[in-house]
Protein backbone atom coordinates (compact mmCIF):
# COMPACT_ATOMS: atom_id res chain seq x y z
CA UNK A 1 -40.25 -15.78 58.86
CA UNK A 2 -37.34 -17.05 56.67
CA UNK A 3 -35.83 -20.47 58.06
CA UNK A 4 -32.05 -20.43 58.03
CA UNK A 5 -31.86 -23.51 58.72
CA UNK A 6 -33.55 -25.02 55.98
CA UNK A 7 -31.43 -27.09 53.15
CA UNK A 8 -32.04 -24.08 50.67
CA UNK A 9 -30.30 -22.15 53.33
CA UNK A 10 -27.57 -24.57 54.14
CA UNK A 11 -27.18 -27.91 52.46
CA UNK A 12 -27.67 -26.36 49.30
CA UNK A 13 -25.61 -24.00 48.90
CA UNK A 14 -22.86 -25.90 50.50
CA UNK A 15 -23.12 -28.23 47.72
CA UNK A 16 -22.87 -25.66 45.63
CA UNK A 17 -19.19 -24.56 46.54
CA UNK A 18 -18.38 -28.39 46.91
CA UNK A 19 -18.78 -29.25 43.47
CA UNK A 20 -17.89 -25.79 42.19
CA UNK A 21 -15.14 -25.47 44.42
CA UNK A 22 -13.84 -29.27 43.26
CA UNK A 23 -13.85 -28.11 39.74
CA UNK A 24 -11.59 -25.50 40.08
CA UNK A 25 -8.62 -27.77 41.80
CA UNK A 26 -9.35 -30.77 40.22
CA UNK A 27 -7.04 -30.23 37.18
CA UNK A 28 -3.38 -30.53 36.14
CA UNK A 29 -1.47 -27.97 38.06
CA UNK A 30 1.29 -26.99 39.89
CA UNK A 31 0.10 -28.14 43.32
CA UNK A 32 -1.62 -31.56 42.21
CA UNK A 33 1.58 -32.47 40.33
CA UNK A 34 3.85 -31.90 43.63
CA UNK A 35 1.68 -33.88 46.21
CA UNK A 36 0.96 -36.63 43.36
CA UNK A 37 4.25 -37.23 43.33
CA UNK A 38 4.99 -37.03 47.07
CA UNK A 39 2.33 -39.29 47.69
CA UNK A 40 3.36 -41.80 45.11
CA UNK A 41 6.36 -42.37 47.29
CA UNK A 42 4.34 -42.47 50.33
CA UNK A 43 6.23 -40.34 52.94
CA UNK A 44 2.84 -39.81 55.29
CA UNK A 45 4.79 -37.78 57.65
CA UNK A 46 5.66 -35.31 54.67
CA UNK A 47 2.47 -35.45 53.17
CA UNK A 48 0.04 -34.65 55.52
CA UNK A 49 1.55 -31.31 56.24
CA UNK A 50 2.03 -30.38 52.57
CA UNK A 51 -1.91 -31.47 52.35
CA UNK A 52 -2.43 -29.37 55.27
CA UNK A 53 -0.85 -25.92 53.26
CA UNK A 54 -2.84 -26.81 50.18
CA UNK A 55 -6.11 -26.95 51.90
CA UNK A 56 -5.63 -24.55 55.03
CA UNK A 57 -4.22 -22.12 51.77
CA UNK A 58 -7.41 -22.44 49.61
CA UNK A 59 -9.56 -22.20 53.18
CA UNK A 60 -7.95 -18.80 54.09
CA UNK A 61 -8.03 -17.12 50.88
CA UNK A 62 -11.90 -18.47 50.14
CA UNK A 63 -13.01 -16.65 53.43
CA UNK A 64 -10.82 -13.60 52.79
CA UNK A 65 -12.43 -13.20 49.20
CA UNK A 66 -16.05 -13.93 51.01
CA UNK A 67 -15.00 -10.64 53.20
CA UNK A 68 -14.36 -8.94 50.53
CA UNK A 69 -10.23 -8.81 50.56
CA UNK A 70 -10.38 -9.59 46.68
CA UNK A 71 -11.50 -6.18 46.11
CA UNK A 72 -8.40 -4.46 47.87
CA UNK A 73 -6.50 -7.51 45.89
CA UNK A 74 -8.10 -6.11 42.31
CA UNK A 75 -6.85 -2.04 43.80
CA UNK A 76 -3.12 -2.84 43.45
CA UNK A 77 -2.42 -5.24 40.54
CA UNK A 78 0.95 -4.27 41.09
CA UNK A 79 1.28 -6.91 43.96
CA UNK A 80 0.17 -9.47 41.14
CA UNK A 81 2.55 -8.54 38.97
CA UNK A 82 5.67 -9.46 40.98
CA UNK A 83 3.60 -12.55 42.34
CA UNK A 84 4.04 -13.48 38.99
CA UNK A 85 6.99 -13.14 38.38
CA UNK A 86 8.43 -14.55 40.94
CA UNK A 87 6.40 -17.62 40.93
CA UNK A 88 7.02 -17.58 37.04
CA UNK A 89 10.60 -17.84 37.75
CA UNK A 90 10.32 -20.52 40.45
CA UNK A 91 8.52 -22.95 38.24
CA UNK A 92 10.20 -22.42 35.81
CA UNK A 93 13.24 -23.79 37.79
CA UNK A 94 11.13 -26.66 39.54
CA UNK A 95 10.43 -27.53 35.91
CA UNK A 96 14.03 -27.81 34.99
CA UNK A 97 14.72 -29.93 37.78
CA UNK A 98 12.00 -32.17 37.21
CA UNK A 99 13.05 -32.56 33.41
CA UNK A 100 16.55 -33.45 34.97
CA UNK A 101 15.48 -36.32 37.13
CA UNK A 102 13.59 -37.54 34.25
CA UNK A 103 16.43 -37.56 32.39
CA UNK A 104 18.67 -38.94 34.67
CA UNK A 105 17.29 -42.98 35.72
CA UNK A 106 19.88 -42.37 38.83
CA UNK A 107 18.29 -39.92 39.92
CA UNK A 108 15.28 -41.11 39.65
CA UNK A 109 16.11 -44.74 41.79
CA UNK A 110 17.32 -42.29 44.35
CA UNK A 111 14.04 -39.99 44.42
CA UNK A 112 12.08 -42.96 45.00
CA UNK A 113 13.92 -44.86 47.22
CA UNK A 114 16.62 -43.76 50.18
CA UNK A 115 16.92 -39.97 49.57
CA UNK A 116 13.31 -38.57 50.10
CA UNK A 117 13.06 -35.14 50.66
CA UNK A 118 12.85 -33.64 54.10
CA UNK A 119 9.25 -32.35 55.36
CA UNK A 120 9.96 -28.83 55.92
CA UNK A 121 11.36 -28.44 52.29
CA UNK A 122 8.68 -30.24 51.14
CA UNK A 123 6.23 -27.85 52.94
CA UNK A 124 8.42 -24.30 51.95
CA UNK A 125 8.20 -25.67 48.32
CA UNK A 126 4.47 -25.91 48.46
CA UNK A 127 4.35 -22.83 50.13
CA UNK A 128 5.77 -21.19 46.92
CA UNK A 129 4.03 -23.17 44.46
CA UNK A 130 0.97 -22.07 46.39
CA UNK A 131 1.29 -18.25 47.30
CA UNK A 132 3.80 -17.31 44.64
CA UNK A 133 0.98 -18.43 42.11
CA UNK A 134 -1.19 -15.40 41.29
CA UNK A 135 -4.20 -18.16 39.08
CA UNK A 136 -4.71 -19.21 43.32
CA UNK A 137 -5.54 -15.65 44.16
CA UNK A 138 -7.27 -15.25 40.97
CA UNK A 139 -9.35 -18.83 41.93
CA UNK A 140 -10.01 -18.39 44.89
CA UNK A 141 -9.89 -14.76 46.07
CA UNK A 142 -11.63 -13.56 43.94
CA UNK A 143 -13.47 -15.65 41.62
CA UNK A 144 -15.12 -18.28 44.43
CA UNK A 145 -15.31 -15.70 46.75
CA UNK A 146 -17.19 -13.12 44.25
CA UNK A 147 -19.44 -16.20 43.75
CA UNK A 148 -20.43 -16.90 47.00
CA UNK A 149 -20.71 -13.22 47.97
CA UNK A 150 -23.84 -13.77 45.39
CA UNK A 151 -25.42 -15.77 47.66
CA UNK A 152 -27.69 -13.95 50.99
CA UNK A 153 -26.01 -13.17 54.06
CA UNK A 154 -26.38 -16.80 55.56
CA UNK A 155 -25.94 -18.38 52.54
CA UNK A 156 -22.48 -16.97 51.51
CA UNK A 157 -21.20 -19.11 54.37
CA UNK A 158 -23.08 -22.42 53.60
CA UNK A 159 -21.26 -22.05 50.05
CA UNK A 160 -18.00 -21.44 51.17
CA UNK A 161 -17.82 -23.89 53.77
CA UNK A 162 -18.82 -26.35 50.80
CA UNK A 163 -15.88 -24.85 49.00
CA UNK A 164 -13.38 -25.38 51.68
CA UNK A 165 -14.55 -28.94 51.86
CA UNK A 166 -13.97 -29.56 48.66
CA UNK A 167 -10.49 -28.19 48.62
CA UNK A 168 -9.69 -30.42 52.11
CA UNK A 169 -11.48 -33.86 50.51
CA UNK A 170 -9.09 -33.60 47.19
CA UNK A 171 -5.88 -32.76 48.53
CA UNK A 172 -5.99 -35.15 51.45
CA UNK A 173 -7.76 -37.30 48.73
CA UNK A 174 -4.72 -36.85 46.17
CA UNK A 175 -1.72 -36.97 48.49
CA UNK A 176 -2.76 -40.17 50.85
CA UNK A 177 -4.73 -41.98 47.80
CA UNK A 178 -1.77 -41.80 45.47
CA UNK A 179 0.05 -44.50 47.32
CA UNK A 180 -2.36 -46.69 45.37
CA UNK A 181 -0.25 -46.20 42.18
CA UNK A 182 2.80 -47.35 43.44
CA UNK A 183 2.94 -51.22 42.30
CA UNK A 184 3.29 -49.18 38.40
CA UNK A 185 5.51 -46.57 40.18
CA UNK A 186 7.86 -49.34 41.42
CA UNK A 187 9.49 -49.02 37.82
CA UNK A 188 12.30 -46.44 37.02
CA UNK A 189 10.94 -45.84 33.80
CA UNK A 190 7.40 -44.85 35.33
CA UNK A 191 8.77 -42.26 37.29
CA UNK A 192 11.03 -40.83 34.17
CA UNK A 193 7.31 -40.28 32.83
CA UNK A 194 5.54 -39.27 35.61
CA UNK A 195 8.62 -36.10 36.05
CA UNK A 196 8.57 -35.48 32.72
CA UNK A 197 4.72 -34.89 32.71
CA UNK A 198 5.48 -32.13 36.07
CA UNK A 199 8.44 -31.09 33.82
CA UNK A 200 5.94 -30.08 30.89
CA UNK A 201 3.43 -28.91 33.48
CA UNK A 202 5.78 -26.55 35.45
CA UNK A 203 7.50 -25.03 32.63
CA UNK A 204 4.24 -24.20 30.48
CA UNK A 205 2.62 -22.93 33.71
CA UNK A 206 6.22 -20.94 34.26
CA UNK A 207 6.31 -19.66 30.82
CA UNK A 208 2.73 -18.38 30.96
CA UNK A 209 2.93 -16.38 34.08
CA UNK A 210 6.32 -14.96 32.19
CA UNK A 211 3.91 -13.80 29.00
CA UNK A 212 0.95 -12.52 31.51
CA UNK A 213 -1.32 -15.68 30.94
């Protein structure tokens, strides 16, 4: 009799999706760029719920693709399609901005000190950066979830849970542990760099969905 309980059936796989799951978010994107920077300015009651939609995002879509949604996902590409380029045009735009605040050192004084953004567009902007990116559904849909779907019937679980986790540890990691960088953020001219790296980001991401990358 098989133990399902044993660390090959559980701990093991969970690791599994941890560290695959953590190497998948844990590069330059949209989403990091957006909470790094909200979290630089350290607005905790805006962060946490942005975390929240980057993690709770990733968590639903992993399980969907483990149920095999990616499949129906893969039967109309057409869905993709204006996915992308919607959230082509979006970043595009977000990109622009960003590029003007870098730009702009008044701007800049302002984003960082008495005009912060208000929480629920900071949570509709993640929204779009997250759902109106088709590389998420592409991620997580259906690449983690064809890869734990590899796994046995128990197992598949174990490795998405481990997954999720590792989505939940890096945003919450990312948005409340970039407060750390704010002695070098308390500069102007650190922030004119920091938005013009998420203007490069956004627009190259932007341009690429455009083109079908």
């Amino acid at each position: 009799m098989i133990d399902l309980v044993s660390p090959s059936h559980t701990l093991l796989p969970a690791l599994f999706g941890l560290s695959t799951g953590l190497a998948l978010i844990v590069a330059i994107g949209a989403q990091n760029a957006y909470v790094l920077r909200l979290g630089i300015e350290g607005r905790n009651r805006t962060i946490l719920p942005v975390v929240l939609v980057c993690a709770v995002s990733d968590a639903v879509l992993i399980l969907a693709g483990v149920l095999g949604i990616g499949i129906v996902v893969q039967q109309v590409p057409a869905a993709l399609v204006v996915v992308r380029v919607i959230g082509a045009g979006f970043l595009i735009v977000y990109g622009l901005f960003a590029a003007l605040r870098a730009v702009r050192p008044t701007v800049l004084v302002a984003a960082s000190g008495s005009a912060p953004v208000s929480t629920r567009a900071a949570v509709a902007t993640m929204a779009a950066l997250t759902w109106l990116n088709p590389h998420v559904y592409l991620d997580t849909l259906l690449f983690l979830g064809s890869v734990a779907n590899q796994h046995g019937p128990i197992e598949r679980w174990w490795w998405a849970g481990g997954a999720v986790l590792g989505s939940f540890i890096w945003f919450f990691g990312l948005g409340f542990g970039a407060r750390l960088l704010r002695p070098f953020f308390a500069r102007p001219s650190s922030w004119r760099i920091l938005d013009a790296i998420i203007a490069v980001v956004m627009i190259v991401l932007g341009l690429r969905l455009a083109l079908g990358g």
